[in-house]
PDB file of N, CA and C in Angstrom:
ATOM      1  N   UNK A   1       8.248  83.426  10.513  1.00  0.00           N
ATOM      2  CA  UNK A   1       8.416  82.074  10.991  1.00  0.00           C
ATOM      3  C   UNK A   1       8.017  81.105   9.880  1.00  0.00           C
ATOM      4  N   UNK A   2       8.964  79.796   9.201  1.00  0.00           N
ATOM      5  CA  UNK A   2       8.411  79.299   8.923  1.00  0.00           C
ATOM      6  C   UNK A   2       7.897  78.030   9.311  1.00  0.00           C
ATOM      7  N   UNK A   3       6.901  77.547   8.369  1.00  0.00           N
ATOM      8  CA  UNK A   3       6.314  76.159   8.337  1.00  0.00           C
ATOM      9  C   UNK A   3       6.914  74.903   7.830  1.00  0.00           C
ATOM     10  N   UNK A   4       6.971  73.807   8.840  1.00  0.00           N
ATOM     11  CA  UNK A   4       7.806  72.538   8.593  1.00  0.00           C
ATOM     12  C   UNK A   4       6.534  71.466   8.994  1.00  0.00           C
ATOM     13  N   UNK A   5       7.128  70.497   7.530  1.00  0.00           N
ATOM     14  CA  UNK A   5       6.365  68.785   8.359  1.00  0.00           C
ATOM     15  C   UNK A   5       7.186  68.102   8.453  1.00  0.00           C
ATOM     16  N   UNK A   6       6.569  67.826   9.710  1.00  0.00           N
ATOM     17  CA  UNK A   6       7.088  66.878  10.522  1.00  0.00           C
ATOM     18  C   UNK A   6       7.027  65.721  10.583  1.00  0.00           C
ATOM     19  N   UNK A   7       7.490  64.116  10.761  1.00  0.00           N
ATOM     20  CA  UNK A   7       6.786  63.082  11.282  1.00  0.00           C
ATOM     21  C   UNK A   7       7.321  62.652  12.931  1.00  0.00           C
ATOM     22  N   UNK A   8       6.165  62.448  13.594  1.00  0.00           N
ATOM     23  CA  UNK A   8       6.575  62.032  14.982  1.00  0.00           C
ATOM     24  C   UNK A   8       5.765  60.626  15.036  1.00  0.00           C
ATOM     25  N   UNK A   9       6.381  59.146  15.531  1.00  0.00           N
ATOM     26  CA  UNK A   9       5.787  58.254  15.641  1.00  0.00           C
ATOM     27  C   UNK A   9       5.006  58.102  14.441  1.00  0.00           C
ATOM     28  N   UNK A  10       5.032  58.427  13.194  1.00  0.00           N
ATOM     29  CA  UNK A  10       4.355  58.430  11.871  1.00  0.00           C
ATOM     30  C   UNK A  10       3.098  59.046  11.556  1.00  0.00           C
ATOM     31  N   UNK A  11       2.790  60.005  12.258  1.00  0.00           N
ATOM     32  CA  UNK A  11       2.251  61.049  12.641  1.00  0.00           C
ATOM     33  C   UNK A  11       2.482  62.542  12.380  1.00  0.00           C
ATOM     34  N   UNK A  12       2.075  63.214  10.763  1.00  0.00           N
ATOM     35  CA  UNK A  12       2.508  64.212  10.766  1.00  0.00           C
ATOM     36  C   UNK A  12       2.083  65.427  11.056  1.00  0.00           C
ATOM     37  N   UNK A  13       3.044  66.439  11.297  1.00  0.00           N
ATOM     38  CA  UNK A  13       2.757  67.509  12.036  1.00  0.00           C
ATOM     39  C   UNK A  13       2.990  68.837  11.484  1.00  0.00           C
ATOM     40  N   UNK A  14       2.482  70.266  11.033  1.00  0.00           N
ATOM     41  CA  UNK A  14       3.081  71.117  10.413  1.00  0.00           C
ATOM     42  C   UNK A  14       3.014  71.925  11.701  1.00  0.00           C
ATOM     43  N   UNK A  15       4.739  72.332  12.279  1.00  0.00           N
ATOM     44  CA  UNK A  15       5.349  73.485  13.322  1.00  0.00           C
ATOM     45  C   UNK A  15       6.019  74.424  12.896  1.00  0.00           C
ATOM     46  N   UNK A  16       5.791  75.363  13.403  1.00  0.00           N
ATOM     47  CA  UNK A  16       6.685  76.940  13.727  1.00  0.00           C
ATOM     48  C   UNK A  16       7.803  76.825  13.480  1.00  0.00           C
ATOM     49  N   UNK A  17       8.357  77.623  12.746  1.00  0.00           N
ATOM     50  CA  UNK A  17      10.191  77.478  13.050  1.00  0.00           C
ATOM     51  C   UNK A  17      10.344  78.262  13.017  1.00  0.00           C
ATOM     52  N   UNK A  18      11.447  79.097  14.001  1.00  0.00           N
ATOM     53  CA  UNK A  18      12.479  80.583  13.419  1.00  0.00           C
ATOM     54  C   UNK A  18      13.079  80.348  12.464  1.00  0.00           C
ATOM     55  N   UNK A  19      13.467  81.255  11.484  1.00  0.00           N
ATOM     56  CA  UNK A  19      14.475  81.171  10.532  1.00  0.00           C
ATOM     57  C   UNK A  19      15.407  80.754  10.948  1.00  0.00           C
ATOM     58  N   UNK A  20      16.383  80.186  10.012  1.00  0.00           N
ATOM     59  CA  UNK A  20      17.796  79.457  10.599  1.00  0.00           C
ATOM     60  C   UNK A  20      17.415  78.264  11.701  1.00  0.00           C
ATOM     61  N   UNK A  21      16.410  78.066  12.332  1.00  0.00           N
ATOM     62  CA  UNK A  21      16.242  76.524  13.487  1.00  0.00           C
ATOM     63  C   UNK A  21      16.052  75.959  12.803  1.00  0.00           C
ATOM     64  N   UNK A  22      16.082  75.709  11.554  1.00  0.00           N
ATOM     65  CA  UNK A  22      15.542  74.223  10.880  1.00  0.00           C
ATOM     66  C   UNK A  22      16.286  73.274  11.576  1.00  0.00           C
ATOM     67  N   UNK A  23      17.709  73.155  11.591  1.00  0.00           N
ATOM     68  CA  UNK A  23      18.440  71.482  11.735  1.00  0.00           C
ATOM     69  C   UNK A  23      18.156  71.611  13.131  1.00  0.00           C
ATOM     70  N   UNK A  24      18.534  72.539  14.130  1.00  0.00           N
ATOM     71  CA  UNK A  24      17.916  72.032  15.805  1.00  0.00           C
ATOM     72  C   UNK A  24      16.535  71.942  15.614  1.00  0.00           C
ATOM     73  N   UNK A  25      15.377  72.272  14.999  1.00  0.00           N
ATOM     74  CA  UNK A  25      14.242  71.272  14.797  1.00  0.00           C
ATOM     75  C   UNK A  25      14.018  69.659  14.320  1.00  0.00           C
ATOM     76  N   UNK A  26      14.386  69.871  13.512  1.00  0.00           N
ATOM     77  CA  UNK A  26      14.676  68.403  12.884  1.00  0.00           C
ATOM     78  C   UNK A  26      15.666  67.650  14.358  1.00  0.00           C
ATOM     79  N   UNK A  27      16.448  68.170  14.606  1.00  0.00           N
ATOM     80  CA  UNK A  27      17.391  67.163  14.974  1.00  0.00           C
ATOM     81  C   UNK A  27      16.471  66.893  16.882  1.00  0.00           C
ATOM     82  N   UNK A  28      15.744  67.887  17.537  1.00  0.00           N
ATOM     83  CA  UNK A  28      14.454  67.651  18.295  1.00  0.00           C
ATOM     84  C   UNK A  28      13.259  66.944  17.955  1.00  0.00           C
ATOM     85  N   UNK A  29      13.196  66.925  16.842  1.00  0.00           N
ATOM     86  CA  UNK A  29      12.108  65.776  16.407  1.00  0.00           C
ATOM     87  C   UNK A  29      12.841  64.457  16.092  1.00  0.00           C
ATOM     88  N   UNK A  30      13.434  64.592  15.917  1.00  0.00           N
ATOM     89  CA  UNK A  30      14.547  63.199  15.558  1.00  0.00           C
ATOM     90  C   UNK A  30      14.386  62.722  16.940  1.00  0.00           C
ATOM     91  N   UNK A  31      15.048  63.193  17.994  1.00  0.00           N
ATOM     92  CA  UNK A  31      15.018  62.931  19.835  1.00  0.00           C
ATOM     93  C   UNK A  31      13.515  62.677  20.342  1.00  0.00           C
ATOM     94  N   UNK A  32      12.756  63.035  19.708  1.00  0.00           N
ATOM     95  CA  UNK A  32      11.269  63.020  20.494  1.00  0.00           C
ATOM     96  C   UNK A  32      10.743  61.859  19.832  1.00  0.00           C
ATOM     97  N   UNK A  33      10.926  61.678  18.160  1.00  0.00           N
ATOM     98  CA  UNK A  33      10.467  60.666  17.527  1.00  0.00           C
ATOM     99  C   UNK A  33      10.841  59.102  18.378  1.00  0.00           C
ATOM    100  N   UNK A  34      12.551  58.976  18.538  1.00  0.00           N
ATOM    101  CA  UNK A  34      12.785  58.262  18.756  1.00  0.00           C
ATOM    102  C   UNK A  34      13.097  57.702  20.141  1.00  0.00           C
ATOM    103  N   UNK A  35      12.505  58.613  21.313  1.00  0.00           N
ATOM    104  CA  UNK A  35      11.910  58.680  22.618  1.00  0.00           C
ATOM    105  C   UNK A  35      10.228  57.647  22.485  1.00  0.00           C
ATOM    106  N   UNK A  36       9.652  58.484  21.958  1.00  0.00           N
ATOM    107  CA  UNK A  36       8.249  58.072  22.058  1.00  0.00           C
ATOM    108  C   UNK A  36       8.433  56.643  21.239  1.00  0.00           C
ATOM    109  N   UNK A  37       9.046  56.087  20.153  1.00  0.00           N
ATOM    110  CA  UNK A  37       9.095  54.986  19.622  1.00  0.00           C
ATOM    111  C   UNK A  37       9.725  54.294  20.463  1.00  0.00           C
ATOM    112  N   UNK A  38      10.677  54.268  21.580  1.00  0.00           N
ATOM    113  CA  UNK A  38      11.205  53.341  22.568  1.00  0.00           C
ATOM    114  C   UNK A  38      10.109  53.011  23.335  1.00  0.00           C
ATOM    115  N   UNK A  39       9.401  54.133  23.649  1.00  0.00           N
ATOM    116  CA  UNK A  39       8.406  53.640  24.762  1.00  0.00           C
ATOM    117  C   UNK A  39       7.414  52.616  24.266  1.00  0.00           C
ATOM    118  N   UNK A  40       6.786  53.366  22.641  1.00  0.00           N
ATOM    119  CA  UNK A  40       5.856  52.598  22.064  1.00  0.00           C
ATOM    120  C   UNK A  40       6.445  50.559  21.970  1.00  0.00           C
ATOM    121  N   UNK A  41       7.495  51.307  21.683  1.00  0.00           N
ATOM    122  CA  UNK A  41       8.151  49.435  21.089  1.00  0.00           C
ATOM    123  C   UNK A  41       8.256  48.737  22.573  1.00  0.00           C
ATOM    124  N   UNK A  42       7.929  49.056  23.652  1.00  0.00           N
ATOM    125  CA  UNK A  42       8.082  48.335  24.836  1.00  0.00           C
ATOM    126  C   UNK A  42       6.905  47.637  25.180  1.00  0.00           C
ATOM    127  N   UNK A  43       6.200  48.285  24.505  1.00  0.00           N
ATOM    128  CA  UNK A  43       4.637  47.815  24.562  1.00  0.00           C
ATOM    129  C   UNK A  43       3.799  47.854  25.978  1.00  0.00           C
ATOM    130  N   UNK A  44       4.306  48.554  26.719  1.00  0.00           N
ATOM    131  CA  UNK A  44       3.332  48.943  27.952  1.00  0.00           C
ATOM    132  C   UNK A  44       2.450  49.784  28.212  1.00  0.00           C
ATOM    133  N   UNK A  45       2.563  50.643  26.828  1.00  0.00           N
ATOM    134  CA  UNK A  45       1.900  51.613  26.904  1.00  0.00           C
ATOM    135  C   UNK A  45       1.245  52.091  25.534  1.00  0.00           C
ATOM    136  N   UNK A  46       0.381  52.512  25.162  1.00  0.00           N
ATOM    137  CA  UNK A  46      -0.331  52.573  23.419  1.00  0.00           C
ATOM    138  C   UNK A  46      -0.906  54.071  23.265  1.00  0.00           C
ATOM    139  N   UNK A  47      -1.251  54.243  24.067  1.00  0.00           N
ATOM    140  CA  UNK A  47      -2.033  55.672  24.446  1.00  0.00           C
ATOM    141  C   UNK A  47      -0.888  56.678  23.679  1.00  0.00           C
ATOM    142  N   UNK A  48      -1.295  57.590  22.445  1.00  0.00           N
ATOM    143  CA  UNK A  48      -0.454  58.719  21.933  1.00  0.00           C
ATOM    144  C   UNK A  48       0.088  59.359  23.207  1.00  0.00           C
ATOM    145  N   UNK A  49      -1.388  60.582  23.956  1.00  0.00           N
ATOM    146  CA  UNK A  49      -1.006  61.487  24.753  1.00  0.00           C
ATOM    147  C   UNK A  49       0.048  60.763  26.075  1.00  0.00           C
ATOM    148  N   UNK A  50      -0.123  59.549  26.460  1.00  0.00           N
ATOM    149  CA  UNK A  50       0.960  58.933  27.855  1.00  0.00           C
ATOM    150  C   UNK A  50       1.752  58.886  27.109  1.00  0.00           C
ATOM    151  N   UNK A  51       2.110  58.094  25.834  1.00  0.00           N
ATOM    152  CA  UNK A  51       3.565  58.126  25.449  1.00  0.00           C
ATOM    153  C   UNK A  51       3.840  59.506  25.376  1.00  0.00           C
ATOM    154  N   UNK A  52       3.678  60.736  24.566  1.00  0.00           N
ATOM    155  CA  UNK A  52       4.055  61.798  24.873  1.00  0.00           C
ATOM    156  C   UNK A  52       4.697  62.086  25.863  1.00  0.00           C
ATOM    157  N   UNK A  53       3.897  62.355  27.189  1.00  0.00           N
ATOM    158  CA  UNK A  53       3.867  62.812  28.638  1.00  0.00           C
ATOM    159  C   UNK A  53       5.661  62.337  28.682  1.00  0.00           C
ATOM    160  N   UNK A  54       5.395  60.830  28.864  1.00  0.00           N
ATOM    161  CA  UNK A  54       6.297  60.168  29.141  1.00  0.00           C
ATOM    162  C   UNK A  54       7.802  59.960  28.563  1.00  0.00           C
ATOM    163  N   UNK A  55       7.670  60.564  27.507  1.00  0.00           N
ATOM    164  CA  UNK A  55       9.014  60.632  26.339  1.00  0.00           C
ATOM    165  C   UNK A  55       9.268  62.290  26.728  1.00  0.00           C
ATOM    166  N   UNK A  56       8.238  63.223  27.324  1.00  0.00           N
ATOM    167  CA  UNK A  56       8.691  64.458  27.656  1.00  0.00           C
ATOM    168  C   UNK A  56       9.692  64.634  28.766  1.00  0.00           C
ATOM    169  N   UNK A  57       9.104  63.657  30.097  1.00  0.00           N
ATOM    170  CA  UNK A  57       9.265  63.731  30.915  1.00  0.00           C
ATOM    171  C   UNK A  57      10.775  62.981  30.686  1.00  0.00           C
ATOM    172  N   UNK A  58      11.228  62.242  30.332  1.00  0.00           N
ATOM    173  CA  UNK A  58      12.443  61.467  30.196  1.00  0.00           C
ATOM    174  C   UNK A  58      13.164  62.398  29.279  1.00  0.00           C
ATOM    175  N   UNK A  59      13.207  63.244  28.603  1.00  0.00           N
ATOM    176  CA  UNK A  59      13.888  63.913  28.117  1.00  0.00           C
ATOM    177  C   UNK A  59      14.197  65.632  28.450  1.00  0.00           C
ATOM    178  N   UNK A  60      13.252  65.542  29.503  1.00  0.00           N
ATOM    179  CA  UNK A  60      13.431  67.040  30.230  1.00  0.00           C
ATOM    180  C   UNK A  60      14.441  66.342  31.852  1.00  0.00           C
ATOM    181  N   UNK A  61      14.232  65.409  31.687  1.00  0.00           N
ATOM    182  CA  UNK A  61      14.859  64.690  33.199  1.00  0.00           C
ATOM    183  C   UNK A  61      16.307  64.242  32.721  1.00  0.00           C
ATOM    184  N   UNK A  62      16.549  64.276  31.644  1.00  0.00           N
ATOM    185  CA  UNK A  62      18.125  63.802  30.809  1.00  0.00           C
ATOM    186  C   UNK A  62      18.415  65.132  30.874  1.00  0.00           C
ATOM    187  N   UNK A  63      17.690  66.288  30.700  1.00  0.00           N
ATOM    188  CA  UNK A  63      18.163  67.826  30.289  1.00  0.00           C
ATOM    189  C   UNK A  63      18.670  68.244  31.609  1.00  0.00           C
ATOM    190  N   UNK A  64      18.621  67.583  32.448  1.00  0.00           N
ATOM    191  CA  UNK A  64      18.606  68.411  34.355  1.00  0.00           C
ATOM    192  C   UNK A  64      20.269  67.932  34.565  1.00  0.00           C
ATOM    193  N   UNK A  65      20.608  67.267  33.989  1.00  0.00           N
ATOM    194  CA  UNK A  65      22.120  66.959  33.759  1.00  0.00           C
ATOM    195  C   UNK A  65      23.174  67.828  32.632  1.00  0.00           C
ATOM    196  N   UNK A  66      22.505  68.518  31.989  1.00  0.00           N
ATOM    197  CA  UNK A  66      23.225  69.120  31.000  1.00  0.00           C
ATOM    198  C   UNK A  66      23.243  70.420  30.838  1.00  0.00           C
ATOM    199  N   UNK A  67      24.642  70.676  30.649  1.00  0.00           N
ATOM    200  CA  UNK A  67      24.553  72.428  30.720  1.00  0.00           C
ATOM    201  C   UNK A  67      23.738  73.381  30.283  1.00  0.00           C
ATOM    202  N   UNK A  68      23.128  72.767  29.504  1.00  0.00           N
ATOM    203  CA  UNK A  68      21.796  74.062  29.127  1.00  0.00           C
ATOM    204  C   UNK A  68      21.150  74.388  30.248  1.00  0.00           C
ATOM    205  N   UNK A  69      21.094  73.551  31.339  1.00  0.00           N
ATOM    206  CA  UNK A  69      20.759  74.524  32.414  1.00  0.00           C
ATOM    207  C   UNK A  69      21.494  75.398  33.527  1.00  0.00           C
ATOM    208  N   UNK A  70      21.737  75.821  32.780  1.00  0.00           N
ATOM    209  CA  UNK A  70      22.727  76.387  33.964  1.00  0.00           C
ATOM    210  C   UNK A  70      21.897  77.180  34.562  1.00  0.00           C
ATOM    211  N   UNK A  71      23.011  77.460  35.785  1.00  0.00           N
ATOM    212  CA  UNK A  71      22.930  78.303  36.989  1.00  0.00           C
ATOM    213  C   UNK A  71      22.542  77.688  38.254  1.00  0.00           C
ATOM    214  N   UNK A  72      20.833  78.261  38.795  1.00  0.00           N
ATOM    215  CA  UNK A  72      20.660  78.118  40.123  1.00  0.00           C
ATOM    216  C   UNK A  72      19.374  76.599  39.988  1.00  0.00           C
ATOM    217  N   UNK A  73      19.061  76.349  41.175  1.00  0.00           N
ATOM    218  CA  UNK A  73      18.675  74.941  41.169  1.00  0.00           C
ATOM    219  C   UNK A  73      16.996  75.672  40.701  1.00  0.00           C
ATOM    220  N   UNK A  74      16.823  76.968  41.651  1.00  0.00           N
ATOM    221  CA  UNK A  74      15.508  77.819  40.529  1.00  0.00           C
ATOM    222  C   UNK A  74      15.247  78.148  39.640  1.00  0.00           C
ATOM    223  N   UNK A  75      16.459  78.755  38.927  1.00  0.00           N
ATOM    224  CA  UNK A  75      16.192  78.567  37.358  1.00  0.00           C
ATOM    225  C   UNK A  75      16.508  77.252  36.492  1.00  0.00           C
ATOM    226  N   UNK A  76      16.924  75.965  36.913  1.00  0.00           N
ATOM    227  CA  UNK A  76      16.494  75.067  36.135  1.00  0.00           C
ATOM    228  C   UNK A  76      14.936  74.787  36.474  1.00  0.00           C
ATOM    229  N   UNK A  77      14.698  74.917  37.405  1.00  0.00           N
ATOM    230  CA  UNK A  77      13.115  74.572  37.868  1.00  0.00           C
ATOM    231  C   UNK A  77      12.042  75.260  36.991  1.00  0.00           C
ATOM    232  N   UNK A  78      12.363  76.739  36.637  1.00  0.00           N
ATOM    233  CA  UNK A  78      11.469  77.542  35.793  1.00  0.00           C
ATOM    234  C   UNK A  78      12.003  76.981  34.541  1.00  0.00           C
ATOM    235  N   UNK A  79      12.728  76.892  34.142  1.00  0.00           N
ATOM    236  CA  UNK A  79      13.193  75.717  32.698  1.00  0.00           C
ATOM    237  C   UNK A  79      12.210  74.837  32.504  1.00  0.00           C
ATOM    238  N   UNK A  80      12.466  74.152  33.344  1.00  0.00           N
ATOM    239  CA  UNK A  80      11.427  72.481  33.491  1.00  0.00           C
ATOM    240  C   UNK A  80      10.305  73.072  33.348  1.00  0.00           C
ATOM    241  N   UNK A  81       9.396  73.588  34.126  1.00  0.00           N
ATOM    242  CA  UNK A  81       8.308  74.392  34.292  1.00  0.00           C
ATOM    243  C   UNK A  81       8.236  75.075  32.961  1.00  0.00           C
ATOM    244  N   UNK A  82       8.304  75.571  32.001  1.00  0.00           N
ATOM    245  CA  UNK A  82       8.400  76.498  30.797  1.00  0.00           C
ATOM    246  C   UNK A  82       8.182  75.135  30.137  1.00  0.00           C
ATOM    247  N   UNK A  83       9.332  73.828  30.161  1.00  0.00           N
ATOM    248  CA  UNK A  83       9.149  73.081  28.907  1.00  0.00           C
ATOM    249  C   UNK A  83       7.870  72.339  29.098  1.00  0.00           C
ATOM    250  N   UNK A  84       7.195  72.131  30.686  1.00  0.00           N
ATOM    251  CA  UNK A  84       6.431  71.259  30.427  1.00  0.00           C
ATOM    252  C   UNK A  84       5.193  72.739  30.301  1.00  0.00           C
ATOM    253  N   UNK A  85       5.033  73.145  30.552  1.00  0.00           N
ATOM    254  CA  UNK A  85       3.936  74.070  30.401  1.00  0.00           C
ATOM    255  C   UNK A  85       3.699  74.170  28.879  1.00  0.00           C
ATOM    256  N   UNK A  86       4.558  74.313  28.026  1.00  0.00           N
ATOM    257  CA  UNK A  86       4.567  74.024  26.693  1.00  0.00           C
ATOM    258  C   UNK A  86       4.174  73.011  25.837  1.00  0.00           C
ATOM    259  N   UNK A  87       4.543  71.908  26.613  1.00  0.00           N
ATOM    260  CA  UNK A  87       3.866  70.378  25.980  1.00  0.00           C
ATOM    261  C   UNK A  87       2.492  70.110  26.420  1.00  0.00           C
ATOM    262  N   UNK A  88       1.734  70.939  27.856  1.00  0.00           N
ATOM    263  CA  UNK A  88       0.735  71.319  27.799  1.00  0.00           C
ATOM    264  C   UNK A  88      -0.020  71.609  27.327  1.00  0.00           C
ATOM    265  N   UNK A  89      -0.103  72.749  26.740  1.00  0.00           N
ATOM    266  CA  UNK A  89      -0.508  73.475  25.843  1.00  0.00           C
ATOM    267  C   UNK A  89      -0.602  72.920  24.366  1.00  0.00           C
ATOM    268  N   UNK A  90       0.693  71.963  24.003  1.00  0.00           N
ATOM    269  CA  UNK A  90       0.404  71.530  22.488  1.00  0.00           C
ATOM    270  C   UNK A  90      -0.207  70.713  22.926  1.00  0.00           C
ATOM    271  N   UNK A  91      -0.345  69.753  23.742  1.00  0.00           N
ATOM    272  CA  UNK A  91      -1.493  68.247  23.958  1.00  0.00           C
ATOM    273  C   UNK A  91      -2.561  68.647  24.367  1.00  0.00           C
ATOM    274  N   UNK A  92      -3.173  69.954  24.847  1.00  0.00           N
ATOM    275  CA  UNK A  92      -4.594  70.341  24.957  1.00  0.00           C
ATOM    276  C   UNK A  92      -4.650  70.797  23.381  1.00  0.00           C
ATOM    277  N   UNK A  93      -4.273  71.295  22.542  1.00  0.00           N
ATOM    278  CA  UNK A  93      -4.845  71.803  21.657  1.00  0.00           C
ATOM    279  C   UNK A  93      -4.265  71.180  20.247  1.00  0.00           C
ATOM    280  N   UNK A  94      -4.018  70.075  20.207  1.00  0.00           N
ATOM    281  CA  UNK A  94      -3.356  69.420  19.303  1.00  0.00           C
ATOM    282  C   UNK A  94      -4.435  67.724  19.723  1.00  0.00           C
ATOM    283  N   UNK A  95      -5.814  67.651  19.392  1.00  0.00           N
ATOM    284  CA  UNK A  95      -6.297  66.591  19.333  1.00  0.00           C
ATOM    285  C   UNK A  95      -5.996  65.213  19.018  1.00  0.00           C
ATOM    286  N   UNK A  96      -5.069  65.291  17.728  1.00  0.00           N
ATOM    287  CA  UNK A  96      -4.404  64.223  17.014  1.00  0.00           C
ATOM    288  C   UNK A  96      -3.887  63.173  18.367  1.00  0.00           C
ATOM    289  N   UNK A  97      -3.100  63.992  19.187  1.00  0.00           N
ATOM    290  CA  UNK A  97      -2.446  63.288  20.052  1.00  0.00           C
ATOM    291  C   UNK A  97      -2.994  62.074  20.807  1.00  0.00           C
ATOM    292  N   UNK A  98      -4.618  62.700  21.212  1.00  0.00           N
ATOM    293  CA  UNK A  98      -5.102  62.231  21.931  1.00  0.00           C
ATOM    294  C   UNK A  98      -5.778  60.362  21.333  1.00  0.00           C
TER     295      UNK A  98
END
């Protein structure tokens, strides 16, 4: 696996990559960067970890429309469930955020 930096909200980050994911990484940080900078530029909110939450949640809720989920209304649910359990996990153990 290799190692990539990142910038999110100007905030950099060194993540995991499989070989060959570089451009669907980049091009997911590109989507998350510029998620969390909409929210930030609205100014209702300042907090790293809420903007997070909140740029997750709007972009796993855009995903419930799109064929990557296919199938049954349960397995998009364990989808959802997997992605947020994941952003979990990086915002408990990724301090910066906080």
């Amino acid at each position: 696996m290799k190692q990539i930096e990142v910038q999110i909200m100007g905030q950099g980050y060194l993540l995991g990559c499989p070989e060959g994911g570089e451009d669907r990484l980049h091009m997911a940080v590109q989507k998350v960067d510029e998620a969390m900078c909409k929210i930030r530029d609205a100014g209702k909110t300042k907090a790293r970890d809420r903007i997070a939450v909140l740029a997750a949640l709007n972009l796993a809720f855009d995903l419930t429309d799109k064929p990557i989920f296919s199938g049954s209304k349960d397995v998009q649910t364990d989808q959802l469930d997997g992605l947020l359990q994941r952003l979990d996990e990086t915002l408990r153990d990724d301090g910066q955020l906080l």
